[in-house]
Protein backbone atom coordinates (compact mmCIF):
# COMPACT_ATOMS: atom_id res chain seq x y z
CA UNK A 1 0.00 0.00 0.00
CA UNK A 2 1.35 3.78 -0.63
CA UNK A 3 1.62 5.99 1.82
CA UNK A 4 1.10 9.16 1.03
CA UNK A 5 3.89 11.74 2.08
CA UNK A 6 2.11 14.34 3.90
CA UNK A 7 2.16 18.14 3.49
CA UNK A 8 2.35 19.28 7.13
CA UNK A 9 1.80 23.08 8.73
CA UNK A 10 3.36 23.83 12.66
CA UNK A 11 -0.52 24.33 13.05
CA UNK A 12 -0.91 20.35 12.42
CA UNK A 13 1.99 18.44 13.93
CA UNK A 14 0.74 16.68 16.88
CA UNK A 15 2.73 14.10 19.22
CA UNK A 16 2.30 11.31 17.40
CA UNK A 17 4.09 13.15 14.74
CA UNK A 18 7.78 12.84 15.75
CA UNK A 19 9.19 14.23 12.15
CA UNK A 20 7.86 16.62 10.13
CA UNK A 21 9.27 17.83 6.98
CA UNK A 22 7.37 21.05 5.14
CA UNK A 23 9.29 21.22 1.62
CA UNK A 24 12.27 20.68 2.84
CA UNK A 25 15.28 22.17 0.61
CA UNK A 26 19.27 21.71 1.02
CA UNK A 27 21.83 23.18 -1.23
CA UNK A 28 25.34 22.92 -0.72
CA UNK A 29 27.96 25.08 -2.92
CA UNK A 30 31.35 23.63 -4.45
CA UNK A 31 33.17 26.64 -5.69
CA UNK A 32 30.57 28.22 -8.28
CA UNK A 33 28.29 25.38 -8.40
CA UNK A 34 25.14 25.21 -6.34
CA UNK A 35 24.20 21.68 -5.60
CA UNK A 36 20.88 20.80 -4.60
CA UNK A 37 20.96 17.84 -2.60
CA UNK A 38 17.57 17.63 -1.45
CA UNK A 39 14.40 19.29 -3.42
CA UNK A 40 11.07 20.28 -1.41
CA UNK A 41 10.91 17.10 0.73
CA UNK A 42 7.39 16.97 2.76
CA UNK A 43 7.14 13.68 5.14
CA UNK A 44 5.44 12.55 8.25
CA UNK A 45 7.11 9.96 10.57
CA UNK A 46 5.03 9.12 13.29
CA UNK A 47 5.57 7.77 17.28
CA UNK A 48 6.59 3.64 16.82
CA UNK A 49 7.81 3.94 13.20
CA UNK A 50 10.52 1.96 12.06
CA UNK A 51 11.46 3.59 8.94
CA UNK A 52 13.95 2.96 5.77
CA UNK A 53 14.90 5.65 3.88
CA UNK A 54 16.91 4.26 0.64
CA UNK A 55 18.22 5.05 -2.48
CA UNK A 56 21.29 5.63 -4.64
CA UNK A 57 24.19 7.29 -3.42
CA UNK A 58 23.41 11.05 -3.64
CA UNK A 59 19.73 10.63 -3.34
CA UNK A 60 19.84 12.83 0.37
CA UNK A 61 19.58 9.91 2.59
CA UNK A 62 22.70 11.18 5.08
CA UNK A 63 21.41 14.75 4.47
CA UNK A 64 18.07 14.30 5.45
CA UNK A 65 18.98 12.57 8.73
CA UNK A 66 21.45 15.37 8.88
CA UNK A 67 18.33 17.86 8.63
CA UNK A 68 16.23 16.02 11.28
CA UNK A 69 18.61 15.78 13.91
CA UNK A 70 19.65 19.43 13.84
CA UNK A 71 23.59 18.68 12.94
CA UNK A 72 22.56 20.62 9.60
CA UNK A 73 20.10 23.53 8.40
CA UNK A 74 17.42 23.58 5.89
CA UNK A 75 18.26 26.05 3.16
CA UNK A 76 14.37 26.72 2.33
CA UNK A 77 11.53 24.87 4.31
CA UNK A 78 10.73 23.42 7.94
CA UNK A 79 11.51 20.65 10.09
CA UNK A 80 10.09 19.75 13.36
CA UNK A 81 11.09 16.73 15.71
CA UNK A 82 9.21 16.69 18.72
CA UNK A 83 7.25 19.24 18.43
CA UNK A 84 10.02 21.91 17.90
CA UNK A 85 10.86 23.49 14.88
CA UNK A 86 14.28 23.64 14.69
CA UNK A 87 15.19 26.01 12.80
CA UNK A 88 14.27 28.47 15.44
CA UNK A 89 16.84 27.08 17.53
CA UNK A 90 19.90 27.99 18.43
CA UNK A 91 23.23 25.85 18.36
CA UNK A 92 23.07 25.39 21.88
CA UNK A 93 19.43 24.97 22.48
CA UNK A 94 19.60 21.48 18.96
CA UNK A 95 22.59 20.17 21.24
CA UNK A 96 20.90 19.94 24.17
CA UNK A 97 17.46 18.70 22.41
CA UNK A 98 19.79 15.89 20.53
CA UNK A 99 20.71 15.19 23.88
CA UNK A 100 17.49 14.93 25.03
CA UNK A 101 15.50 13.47 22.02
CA UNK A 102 17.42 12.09 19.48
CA UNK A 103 20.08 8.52 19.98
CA UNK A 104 22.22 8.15 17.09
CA UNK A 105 23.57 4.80 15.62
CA UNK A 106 26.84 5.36 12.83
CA UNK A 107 28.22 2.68 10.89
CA UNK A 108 31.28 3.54 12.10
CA UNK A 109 29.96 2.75 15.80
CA UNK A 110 31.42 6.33 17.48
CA UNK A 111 32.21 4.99 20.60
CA UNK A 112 34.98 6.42 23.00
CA UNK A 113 37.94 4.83 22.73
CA UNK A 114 38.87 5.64 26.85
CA UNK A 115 35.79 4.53 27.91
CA UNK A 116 35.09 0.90 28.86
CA UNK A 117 31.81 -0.40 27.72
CA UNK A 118 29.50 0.74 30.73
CA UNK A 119 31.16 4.32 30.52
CA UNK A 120 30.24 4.50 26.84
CA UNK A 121 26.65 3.25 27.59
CA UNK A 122 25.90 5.92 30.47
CA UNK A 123 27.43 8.69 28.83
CA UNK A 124 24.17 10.88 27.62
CA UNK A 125 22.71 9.64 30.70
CA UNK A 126 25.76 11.27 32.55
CA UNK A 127 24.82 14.58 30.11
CA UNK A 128 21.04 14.51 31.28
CA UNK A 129 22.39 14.25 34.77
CA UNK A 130 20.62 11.09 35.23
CA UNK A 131 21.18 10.10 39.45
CA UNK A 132 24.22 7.70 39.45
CA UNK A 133 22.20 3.95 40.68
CA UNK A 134 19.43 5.09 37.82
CA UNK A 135 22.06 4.87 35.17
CA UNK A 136 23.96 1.69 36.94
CA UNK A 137 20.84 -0.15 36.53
CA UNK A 138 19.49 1.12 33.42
CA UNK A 139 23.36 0.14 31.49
CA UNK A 140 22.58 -2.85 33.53
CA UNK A 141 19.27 -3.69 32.11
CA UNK A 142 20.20 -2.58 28.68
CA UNK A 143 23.24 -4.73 28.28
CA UNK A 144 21.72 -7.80 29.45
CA UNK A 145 18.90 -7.20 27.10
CA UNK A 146 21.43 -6.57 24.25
CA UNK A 147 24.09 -10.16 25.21
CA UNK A 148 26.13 -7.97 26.63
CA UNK A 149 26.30 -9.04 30.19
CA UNK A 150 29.72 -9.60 31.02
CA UNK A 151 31.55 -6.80 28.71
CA UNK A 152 30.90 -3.79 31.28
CA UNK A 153 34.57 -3.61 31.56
CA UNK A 154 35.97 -4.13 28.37
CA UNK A 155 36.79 -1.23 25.70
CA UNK A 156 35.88 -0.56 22.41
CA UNK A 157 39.17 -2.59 21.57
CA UNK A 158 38.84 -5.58 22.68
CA UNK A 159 34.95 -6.04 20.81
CA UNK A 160 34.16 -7.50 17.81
CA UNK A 161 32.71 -5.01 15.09
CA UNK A 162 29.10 -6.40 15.87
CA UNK A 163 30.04 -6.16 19.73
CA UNK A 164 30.92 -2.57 19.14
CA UNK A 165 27.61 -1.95 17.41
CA UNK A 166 25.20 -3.28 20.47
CA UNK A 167 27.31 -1.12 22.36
CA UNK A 168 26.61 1.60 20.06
CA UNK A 169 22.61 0.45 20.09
CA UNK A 170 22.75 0.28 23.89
CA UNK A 171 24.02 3.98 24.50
CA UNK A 172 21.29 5.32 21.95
CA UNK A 173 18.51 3.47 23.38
CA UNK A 174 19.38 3.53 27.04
CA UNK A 175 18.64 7.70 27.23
CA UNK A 176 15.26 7.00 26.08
CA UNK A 177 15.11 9.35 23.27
CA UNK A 178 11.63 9.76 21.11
CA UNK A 179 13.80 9.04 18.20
CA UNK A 180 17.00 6.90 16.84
CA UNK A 181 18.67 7.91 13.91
CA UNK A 182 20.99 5.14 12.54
CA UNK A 183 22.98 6.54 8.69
CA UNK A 184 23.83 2.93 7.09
CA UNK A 185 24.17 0.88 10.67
CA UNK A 186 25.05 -2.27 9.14
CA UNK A 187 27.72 -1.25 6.29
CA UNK A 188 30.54 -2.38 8.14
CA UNK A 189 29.12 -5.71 9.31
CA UNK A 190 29.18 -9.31 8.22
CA UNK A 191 25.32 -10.82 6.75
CA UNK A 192 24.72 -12.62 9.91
CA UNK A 193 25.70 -10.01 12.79
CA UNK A 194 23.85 -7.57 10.53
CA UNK A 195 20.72 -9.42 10.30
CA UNK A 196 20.68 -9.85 14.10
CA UNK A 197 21.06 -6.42 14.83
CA UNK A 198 17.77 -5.54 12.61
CA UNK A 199 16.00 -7.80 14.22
CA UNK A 200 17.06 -6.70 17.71
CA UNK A 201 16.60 -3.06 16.95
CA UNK A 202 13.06 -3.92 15.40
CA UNK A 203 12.36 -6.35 18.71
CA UNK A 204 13.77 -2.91 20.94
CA UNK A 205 11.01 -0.93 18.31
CA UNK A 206 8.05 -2.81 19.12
CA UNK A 207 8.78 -3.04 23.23
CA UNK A 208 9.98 0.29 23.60
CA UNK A 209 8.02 2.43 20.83
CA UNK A 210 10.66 4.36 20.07
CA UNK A 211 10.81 5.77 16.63
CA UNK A 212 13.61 4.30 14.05
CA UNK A 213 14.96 5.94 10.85
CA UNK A 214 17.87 4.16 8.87
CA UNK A 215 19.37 5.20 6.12
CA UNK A 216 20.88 2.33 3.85
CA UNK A 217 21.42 0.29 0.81
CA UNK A 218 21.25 -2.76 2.81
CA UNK A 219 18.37 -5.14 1.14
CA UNK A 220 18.55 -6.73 4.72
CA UNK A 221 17.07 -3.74 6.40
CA UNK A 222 14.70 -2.88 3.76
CA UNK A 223 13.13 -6.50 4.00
CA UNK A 224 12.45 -5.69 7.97
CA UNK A 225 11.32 -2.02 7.93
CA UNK A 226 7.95 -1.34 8.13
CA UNK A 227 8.05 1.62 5.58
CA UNK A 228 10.38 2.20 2.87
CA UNK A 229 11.23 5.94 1.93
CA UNK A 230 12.76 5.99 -1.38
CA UNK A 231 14.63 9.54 -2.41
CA UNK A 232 15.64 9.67 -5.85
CA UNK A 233 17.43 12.86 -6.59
CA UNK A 234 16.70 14.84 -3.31
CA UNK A 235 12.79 14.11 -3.55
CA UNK A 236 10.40 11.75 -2.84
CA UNK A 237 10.16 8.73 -5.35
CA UNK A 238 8.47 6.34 -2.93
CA UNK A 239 6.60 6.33 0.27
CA UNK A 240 5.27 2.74 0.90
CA UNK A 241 4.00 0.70 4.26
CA UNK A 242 5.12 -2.71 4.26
């Protein structure tokens, strides 16, 4: 079935909209050229989603995820996450709303190097200025849920690349954000580990609600997303519900 992309005002967002995107425009420049990575975008994610947004390389997957999470502006057109539009923000205000909101999952995993694997785990919690035996039990609870019990003291080091990545998936989830932002999660993985670690974000999904955006080329992720987002060219080419 198509879904619809949906043309959304302030006026209309609601909080079971998590993302809105009102024609939603990005240029970058390269010396005298004007390039227009992404080309009046308007899209609706709601609370619960667990949401693929593919296409080619240079389609505006990593920009768009760029655009919701505040780490880049719009050049023309509105976002809102949460219920704040964000370009009315400033840079300190979208770093402590990522904080607060938004848990992101790289394919390069991001964690500290210094840190063992608790440390990395508690670390927004430690920004929110979560009590210390709330985040003890809630890294706790989070790496036994993840088969991770047992790696608390370890480092970044001494993990395998799919190790590194539950890690990763632990420390985003943990803060309870409303959403998780994960730019190609699995690119660096083998078919198996990968395939787990859809299925245990999807399982993590459905308990916790918590909103999920990828973007990929990974035909393993498309085949367990919910909805598929396909950008073609900075716009819209597909909107379906699986």
């Amino acid at each position: 079935m198509i879904h619809p992309s949906i043309v959304a005002s302030h006026a209309t967002t609601t909080a079971e909209h998590v993302v809105v995107a009102e024609n939603v425009t990005k240029e970058y420049r390269d010396g005298g050229l004007v390039v227009h990575a992404l080309n009046g975008i308007n899209l609706t994610l709601d609370r619960g989603e667990f949401t693929a947004i593919v296409g080619p390389s240079g389609s505006g997957k990593t920009t768009f995820l760029n655009l919701v999470s505040g780490l880049d502006s719009v050049t023309g057109g509105d976002i809102w996450l949460a219920e704040k539009r964000l370009s009315r923000m400033t840079s300190a205000e979208l770093s402590d709303f990522r904080r607060d909101h938004v848990g992101f999952v790289f394919q390069s995993y991001n964690l500290i190097p210094v840190l063992t694997v608790a440390e990395n785990v508690e670390y927004v919690m430690l920004l929110q200025g979560v009590p210390a035996e709330e985040r003890a039990g809630r890294v706790e609870r989070m790496l036994d849920r993840l088969g991770m019990h047992g790696y608390a003291g370890r480092f970044p080091n001494q993990l395998s690349g799919g190790q590194q990545q539950r890690v990763a998936i632990a420390r985003a989830i943990v803060a309870e954000p409303d959403l998780i932002l994960a730019d190609e999660p699995t690119a660096n993985l083998d078919s198996t580990t990968a395939g787990e670690l859809i299925d245990l974000l999807r399982e993590l999904n459905e308990e916790n609600g918590i909103t999920c955006i990828f973007s990929t080329h990974d035909s393993r992720i498309m085949e367990r997303a919910r909805r598929l987002v396909m950008l073609q060219d900075g716009c819209v080419d597909r909107d379906e519900i699986l």
